[in-house]
Structure formats: C-alpha cells, structure tokens
PDB file of N, CA and C in Angstrom:
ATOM      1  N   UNK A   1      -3.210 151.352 -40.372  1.00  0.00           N
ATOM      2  CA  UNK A   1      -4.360 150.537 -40.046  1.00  0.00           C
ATOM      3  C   UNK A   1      -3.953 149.083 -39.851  1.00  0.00           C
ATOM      4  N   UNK A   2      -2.610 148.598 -40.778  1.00  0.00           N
ATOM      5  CA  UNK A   2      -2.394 147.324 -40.465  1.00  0.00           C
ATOM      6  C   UNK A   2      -1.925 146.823 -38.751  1.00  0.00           C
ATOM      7  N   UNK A   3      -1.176 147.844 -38.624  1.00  0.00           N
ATOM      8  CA  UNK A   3      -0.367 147.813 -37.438  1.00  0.00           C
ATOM      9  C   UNK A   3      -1.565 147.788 -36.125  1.00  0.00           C
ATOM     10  N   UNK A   4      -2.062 148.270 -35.670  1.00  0.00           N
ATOM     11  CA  UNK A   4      -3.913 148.382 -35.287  1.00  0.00           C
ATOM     12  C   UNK A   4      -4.457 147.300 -35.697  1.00  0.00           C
ATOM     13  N   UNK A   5      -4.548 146.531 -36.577  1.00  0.00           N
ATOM     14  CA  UNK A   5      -5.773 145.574 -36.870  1.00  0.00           C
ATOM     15  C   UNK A   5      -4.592 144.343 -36.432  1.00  0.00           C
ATOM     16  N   UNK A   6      -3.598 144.453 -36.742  1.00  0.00           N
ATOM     17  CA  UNK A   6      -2.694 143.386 -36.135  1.00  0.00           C
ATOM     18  C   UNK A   6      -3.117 143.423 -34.335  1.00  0.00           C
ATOM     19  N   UNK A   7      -2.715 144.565 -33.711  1.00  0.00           N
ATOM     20  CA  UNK A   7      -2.738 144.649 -32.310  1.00  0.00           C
ATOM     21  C   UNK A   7      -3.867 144.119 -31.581  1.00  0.00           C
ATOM     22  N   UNK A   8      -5.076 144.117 -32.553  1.00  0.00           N
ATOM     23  CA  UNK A   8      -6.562 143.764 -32.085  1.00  0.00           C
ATOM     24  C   UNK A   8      -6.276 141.944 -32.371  1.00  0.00           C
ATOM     25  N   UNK A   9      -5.737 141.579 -33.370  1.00  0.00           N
ATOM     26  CA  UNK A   9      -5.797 139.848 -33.505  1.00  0.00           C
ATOM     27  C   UNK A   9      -4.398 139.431 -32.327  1.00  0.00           C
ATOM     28  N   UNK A  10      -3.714 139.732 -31.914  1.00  0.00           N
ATOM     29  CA  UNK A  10      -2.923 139.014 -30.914  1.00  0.00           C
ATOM     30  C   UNK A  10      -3.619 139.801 -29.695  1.00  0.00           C
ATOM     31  N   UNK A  11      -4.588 140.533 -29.278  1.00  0.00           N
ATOM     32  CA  UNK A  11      -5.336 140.683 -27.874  1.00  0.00           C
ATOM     33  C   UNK A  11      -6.300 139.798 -27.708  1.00  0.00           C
ATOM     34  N   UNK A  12      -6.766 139.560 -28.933  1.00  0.00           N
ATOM     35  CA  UNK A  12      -8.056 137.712 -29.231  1.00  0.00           C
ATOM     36  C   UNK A  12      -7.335 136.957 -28.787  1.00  0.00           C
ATOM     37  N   UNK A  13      -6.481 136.764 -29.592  1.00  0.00           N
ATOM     38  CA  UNK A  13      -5.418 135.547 -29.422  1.00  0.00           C
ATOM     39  C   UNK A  13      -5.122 135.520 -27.952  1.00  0.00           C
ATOM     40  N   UNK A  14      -4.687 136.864 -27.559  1.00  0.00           N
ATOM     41  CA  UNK A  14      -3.821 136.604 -25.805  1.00  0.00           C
ATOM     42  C   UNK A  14      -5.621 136.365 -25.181  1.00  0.00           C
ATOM     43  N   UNK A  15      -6.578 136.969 -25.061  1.00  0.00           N
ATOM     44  CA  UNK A  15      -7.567 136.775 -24.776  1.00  0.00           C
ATOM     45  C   UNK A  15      -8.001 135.451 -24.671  1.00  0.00           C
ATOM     46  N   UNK A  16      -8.462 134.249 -25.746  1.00  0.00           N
ATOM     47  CA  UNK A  16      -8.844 132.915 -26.243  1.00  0.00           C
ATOM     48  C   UNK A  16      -7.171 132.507 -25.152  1.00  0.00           C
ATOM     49  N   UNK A  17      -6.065 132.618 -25.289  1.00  0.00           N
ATOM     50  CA  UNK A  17      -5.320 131.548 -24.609  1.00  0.00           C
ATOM     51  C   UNK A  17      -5.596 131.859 -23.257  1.00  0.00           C
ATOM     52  N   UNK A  18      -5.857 132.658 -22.931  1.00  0.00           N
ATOM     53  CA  UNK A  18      -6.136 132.578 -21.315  1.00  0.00           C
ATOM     54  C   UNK A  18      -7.248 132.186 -20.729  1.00  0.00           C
ATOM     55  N   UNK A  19      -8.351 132.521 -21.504  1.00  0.00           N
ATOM     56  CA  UNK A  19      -9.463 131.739 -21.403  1.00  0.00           C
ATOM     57  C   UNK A  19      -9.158 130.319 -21.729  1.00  0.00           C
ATOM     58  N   UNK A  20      -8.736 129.308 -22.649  1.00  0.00           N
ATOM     59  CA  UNK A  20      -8.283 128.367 -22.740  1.00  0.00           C
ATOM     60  C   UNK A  20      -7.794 127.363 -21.360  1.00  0.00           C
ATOM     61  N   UNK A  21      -6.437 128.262 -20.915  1.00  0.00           N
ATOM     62  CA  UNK A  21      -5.811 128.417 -20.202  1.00  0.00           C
ATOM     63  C   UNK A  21      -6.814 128.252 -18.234  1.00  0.00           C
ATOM     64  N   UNK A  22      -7.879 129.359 -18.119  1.00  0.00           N
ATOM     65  CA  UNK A  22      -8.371 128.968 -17.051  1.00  0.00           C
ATOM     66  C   UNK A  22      -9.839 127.701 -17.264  1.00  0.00           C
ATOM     67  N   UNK A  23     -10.236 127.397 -18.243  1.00  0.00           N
ATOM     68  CA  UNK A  23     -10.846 126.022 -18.834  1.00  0.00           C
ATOM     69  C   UNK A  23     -10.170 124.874 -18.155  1.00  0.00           C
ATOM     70  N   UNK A  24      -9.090 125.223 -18.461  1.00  0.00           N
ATOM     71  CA  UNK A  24      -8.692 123.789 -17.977  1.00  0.00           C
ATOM     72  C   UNK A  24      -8.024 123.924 -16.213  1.00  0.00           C
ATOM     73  N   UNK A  25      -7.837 124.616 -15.989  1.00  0.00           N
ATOM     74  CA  UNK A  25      -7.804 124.385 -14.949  1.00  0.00           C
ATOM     75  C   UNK A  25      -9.398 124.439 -13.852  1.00  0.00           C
ATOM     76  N   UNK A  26     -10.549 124.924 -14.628  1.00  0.00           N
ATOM     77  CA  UNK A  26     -11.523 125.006 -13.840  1.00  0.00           C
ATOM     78  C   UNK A  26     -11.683 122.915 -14.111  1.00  0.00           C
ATOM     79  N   UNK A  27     -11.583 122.749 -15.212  1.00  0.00           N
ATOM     80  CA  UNK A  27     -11.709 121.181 -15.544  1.00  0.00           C
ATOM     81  C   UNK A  27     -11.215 120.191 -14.515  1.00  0.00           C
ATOM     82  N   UNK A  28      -9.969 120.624 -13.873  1.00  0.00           N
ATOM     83  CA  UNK A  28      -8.773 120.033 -13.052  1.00  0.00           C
ATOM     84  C   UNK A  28      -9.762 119.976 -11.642  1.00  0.00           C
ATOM     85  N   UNK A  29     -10.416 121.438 -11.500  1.00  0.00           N
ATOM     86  CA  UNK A  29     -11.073 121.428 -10.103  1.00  0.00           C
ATOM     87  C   UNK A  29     -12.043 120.695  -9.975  1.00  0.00           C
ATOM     88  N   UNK A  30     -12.938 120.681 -11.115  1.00  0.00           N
ATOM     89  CA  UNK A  30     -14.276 119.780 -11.208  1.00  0.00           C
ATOM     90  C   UNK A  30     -13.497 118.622 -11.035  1.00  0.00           C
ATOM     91  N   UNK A  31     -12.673 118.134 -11.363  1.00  0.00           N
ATOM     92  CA  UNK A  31     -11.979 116.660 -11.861  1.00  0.00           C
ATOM     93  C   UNK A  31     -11.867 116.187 -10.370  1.00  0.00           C
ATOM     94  N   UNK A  32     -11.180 116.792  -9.444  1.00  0.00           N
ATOM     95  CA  UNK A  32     -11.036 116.850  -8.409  1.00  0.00           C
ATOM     96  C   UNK A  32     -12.044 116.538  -7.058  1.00  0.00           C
ATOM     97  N   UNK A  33     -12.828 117.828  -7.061  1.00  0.00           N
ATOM     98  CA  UNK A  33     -13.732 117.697  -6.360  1.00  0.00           C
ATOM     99  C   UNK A  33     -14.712 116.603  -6.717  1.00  0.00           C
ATOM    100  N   UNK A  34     -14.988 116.017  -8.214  1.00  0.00           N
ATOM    101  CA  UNK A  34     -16.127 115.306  -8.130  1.00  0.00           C
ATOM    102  C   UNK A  34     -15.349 113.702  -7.547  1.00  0.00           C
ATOM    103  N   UNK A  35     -13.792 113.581  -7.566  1.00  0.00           N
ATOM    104  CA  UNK A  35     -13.018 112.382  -7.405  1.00  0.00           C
ATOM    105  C   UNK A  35     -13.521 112.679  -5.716  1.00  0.00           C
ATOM    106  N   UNK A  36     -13.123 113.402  -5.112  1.00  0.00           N
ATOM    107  CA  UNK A  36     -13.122 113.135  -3.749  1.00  0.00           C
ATOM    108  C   UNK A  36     -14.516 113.206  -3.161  1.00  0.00           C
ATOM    109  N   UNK A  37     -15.333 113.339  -3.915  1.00  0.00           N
ATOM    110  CA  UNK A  37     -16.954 113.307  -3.642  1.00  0.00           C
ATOM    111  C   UNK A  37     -17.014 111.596  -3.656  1.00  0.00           C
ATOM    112  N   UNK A  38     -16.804 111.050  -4.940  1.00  0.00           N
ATOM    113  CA  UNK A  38     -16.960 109.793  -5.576  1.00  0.00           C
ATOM    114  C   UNK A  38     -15.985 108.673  -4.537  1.00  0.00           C
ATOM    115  N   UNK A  39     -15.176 109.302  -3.743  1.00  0.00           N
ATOM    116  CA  UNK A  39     -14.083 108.468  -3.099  1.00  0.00           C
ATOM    117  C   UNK A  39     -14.918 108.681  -1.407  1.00  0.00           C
ATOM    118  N   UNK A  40     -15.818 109.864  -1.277  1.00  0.00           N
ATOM    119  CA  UNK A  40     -15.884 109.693   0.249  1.00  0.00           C
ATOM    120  C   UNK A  40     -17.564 108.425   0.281  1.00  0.00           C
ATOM    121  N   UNK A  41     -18.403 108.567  -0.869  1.00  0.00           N
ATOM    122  CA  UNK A  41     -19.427 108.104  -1.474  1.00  0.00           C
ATOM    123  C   UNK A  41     -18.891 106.931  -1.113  1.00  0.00           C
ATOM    124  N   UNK A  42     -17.821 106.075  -1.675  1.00  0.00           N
ATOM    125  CA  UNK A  42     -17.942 104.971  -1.867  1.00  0.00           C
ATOM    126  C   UNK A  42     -17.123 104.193  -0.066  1.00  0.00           C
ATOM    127  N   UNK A  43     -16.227 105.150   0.055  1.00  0.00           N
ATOM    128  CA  UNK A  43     -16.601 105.049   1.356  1.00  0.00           C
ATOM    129  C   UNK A  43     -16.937 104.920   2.787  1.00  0.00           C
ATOM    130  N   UNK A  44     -18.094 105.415   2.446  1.00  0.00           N
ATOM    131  CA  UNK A  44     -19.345 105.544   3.197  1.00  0.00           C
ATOM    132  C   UNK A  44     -20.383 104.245   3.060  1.00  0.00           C
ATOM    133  N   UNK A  45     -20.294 103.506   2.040  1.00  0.00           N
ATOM    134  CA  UNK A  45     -20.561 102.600   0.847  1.00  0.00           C
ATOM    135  C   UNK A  45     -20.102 101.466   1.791  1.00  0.00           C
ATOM    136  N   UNK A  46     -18.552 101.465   2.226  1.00  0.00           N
ATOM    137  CA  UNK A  46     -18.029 100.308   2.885  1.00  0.00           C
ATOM    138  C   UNK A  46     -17.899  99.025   1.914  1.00  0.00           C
ATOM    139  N   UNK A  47     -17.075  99.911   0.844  1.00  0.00           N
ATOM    140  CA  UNK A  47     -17.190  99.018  -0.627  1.00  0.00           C
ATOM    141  C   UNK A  47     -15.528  98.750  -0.555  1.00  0.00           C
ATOM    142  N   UNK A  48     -15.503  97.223  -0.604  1.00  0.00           N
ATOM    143  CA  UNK A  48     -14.269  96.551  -0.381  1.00  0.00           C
ATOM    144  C   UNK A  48     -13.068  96.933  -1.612  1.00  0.00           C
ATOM    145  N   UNK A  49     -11.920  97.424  -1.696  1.00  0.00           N
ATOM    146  CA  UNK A  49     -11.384  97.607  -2.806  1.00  0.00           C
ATOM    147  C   UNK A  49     -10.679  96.480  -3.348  1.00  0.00           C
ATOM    148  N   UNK A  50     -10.472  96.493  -4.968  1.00  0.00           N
ATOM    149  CA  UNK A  50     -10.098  95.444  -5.636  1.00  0.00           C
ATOM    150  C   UNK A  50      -9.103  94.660  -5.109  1.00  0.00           C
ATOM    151  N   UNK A  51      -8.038  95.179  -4.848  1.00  0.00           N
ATOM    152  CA  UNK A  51      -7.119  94.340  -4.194  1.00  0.00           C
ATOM    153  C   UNK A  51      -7.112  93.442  -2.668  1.00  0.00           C
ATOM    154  N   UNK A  52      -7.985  94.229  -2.075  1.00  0.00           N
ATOM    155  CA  UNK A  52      -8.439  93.471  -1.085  1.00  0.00           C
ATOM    156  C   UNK A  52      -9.246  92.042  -1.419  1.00  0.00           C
ATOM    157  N   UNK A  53     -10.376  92.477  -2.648  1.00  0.00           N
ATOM    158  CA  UNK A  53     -11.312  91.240  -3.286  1.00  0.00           C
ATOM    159  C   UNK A  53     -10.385  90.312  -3.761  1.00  0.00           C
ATOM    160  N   UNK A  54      -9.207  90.559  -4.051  1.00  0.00           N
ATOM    161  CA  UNK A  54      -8.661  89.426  -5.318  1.00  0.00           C
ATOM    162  C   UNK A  54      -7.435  88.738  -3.838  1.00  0.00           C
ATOM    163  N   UNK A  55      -7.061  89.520  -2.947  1.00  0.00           N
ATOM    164  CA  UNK A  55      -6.213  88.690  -1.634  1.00  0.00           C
ATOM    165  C   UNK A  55      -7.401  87.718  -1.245  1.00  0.00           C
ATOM    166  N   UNK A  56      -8.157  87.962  -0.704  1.00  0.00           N
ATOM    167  CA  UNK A  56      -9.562  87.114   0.103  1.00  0.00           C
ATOM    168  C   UNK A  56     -10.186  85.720  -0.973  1.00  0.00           C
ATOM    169  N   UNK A  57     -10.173  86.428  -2.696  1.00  0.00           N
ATOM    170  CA  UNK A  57     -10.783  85.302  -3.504  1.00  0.00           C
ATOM    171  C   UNK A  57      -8.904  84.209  -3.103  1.00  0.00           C
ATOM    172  N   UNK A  58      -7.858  84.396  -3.984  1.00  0.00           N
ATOM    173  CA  UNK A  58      -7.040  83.698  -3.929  1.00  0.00           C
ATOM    174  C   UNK A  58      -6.756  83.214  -2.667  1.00  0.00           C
ATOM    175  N   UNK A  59      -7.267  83.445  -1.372  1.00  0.00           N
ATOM    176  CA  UNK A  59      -7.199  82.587   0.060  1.00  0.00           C
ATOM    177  C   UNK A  59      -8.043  81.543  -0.095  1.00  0.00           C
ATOM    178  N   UNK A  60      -9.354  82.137  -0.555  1.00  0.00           N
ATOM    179  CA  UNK A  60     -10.339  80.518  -0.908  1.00  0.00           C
ATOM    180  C   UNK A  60      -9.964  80.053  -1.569  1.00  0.00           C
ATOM    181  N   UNK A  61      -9.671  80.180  -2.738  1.00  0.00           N
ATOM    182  CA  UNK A  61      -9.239  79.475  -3.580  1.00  0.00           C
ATOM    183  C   UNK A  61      -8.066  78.309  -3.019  1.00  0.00           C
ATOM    184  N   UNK A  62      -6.379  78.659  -2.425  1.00  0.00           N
ATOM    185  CA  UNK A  62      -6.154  77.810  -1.782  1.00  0.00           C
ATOM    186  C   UNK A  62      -6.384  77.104  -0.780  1.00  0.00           C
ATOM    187  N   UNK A  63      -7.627  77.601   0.344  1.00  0.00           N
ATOM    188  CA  UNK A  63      -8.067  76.730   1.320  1.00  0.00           C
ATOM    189  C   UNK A  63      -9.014  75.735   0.600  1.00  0.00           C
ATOM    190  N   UNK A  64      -9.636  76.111  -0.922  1.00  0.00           N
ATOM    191  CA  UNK A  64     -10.585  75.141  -1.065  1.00  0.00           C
ATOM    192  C   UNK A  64      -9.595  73.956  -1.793  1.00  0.00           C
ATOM    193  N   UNK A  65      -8.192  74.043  -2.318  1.00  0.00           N
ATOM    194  CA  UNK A  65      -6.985  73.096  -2.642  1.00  0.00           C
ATOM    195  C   UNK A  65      -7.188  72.558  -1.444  1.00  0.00           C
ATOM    196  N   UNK A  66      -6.317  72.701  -0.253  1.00  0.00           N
ATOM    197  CA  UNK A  66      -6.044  72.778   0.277  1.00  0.00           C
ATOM    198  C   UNK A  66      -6.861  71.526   1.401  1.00  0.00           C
ATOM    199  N   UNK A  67      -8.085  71.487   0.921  1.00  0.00           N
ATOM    200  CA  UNK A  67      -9.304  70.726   1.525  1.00  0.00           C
ATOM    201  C   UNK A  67      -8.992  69.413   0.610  1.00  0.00           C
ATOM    202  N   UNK A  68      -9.466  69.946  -0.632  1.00  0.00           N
ATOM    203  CA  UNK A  68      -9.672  68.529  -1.739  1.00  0.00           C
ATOM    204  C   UNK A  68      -8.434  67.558  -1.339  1.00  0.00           C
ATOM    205  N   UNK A  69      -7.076  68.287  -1.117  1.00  0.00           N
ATOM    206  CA  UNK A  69      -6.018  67.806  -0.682  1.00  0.00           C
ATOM    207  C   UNK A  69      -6.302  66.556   0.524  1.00  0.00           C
ATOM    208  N   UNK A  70      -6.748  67.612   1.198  1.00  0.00           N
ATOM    209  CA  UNK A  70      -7.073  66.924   2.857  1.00  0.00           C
ATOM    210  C   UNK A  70      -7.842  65.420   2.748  1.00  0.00           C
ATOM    211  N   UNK A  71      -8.900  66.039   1.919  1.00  0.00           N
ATOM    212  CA  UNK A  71     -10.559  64.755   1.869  1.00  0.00           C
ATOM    213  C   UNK A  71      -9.788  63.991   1.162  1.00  0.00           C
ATOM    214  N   UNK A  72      -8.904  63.852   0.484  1.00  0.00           N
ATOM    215  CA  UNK A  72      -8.442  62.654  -0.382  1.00  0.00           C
ATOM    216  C   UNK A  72      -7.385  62.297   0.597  1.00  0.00           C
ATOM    217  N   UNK A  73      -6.884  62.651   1.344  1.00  0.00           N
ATOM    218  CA  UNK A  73      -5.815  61.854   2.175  1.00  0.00           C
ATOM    219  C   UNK A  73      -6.555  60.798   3.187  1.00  0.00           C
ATOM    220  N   UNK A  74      -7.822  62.155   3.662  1.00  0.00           N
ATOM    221  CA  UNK A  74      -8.801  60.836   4.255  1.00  0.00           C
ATOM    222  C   UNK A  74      -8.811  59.568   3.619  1.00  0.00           C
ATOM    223  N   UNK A  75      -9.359  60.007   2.622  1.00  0.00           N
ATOM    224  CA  UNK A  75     -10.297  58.675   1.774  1.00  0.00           C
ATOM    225  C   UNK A  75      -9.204  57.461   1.971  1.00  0.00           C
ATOM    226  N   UNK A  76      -7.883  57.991   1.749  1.00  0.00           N
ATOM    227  CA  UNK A  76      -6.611  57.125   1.275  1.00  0.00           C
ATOM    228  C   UNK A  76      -6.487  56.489   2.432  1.00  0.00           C
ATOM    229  N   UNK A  77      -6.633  57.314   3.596  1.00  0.00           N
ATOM    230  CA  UNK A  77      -6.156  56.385   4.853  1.00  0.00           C
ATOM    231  C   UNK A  77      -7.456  55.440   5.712  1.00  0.00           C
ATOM    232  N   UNK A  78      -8.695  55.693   5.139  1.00  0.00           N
ATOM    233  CA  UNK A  78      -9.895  55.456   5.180  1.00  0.00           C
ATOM    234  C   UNK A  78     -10.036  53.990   4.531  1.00  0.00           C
ATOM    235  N   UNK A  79      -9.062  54.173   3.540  1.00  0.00           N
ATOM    236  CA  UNK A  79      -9.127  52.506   2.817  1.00  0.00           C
ATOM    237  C   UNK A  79      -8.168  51.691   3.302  1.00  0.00           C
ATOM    238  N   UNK A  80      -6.839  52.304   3.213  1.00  0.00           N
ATOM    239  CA  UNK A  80      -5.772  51.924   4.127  1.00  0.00           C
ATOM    240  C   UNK A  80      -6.785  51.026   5.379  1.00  0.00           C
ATOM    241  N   UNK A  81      -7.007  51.461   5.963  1.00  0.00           N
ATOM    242  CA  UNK A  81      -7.585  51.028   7.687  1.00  0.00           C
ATOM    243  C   UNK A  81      -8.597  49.836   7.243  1.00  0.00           C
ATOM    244  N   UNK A  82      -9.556  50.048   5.968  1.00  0.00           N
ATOM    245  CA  UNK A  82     -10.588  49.123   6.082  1.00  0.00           C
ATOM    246  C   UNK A  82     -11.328  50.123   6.789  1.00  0.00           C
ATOM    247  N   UNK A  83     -11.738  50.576   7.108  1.00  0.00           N
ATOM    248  CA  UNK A  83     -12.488  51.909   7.740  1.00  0.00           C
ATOM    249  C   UNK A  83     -13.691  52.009   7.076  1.00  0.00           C
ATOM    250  N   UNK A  84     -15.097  52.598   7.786  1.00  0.00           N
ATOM    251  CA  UNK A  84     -16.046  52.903   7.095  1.00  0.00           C
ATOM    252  C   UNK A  84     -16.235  54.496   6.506  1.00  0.00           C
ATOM    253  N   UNK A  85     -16.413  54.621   5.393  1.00  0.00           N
ATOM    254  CA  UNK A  85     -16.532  55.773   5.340  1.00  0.00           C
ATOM    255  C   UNK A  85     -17.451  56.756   5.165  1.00  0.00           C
ATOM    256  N   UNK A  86     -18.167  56.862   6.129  1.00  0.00           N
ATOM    257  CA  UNK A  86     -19.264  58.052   5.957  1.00  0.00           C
ATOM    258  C   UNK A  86     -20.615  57.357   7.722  1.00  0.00           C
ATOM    259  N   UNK A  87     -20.234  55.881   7.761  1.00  0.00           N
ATOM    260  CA  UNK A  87     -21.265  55.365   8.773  1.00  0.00           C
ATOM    261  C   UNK A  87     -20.745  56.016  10.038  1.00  0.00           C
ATOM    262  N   UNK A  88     -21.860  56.086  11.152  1.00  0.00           N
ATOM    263  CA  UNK A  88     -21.346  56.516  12.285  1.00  0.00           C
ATOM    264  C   UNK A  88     -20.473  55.725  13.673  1.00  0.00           C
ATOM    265  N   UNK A  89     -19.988  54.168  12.931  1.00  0.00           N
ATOM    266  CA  UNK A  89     -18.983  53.344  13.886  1.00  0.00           C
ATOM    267  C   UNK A  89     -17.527  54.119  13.377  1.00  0.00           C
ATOM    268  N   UNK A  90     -17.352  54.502  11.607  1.00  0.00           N
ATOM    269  CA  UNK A  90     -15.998  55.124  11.847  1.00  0.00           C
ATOM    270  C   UNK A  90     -16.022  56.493  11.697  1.00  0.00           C
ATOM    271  N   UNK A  91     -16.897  56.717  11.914  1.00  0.00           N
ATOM    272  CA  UNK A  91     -16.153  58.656  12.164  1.00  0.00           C
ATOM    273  C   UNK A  91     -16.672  58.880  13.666  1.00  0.00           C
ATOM    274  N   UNK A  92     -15.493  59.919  14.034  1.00  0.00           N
ATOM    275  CA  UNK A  92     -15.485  60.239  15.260  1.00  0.00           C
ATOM    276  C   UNK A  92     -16.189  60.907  15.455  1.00  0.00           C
ATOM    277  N   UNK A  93     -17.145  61.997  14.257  1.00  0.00           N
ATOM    278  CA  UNK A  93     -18.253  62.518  15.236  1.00  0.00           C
ATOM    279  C   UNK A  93     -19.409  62.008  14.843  1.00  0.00           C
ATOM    280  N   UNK A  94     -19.352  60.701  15.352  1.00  0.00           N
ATOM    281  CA  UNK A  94     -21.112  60.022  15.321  1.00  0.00           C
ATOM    282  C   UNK A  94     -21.576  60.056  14.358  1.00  0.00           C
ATOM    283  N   UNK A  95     -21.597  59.928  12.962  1.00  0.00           N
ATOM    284  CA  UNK A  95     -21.716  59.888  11.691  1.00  0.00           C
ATOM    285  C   UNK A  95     -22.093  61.065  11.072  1.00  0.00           C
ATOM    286  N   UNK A  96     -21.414  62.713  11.658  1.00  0.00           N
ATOM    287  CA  UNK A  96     -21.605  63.696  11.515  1.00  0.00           C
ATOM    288  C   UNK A  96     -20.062  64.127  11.077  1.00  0.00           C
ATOM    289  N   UNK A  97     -20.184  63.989   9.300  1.00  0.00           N
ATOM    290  CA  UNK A  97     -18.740  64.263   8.686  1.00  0.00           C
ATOM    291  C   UNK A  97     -18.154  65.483   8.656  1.00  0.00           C
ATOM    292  N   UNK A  98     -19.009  66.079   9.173  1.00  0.00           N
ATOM    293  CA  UNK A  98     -18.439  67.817   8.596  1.00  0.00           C
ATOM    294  C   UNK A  98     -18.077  68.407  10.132  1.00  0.00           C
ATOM    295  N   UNK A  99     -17.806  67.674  11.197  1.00  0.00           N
ATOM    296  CA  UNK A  99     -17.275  67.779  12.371  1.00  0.00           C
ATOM    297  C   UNK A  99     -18.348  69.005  13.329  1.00  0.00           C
ATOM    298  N   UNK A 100     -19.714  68.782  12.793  1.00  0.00           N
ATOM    299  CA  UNK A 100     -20.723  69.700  13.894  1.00  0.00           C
ATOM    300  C   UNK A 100     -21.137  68.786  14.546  1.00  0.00           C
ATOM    301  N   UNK A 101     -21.036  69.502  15.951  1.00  0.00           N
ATOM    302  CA  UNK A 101     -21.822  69.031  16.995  1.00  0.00           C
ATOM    303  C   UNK A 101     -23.216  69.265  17.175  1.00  0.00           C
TER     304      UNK A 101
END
C-alpha cells in the first residue's frame, strides 16, 4: 500500500508542476499581448517618448542660454554706442524689439 500511495503523491506532484509550469507561461502570453495592445494604444495616441521629451526640453533649455547670452551682448553694445534702448530711433525695427513686422 505504501508503494501505491507513494505513486499517487509524485502524480500530484508531476500534476501541480505542470500545471505550475503552463501558469506561467499562460502569464508570459497575457504579459505580452496586453504589452503590444498598450504599445499600439499609445501609438495611436501619438504620445511622444521620453527620450525624445528630454532631447527637445534640453534644446530649449540651451536656446533659452543661448538668448540671455545674446540680450546681454546687446545691452553691452547698446551702451557701448550710447544707443537707445528699447525707443524706435535705435532699433532697427521701428521700436518693435522682438524683430515682428
């Protein structure tokens, strides 16, 4: 009877690991399919990815240096000259600083 009641606990056992066994791989498929659901979703979305956001922020970021740089060289050569700064006799576009016509 031992030999028998043994044979019945390692057919559970082989039973439970294979069930185990296809668990996780049904897990892997869900894992899967819901990623490429969630990846065509977003898109479709036309949702910019991180690395793209953080190239585009760090471009403003140095064009907005890049300016402060600029407006203070004005100012510098603005005093330099004796120049007016902001009336429309010294700026070239008619006292329109931000260069619109």
């Amino acid at each position: 009877m031992t030999a028998s009641s043994n044979r019945i606990l390692d057919d559970f056992a082989k039973l439970f690991t294979d069930a185990a066994g296809a668990a996780q791989g049904v897990r892997r498929e869900v894992e899967t399919a819901f990623r490429a659901q969630a990846e065509k979703l977003l898109n479709s979305m036309d949702v910019v990815q991180r690395e793209e956001f953080e190239a585009v922020r760090d471009m403003a970021a140095k064009a907005r240096a890049e300016n402060e740089t600029l407006k203070a060289r004005i100012a510098a050569l603005e005093t330099k000259l004796g120049g007016d700064t902001g009336t429309s006799a010294g700026s070239p576009f008619g006292g329109n600083t931000q260069g619109e016509i």
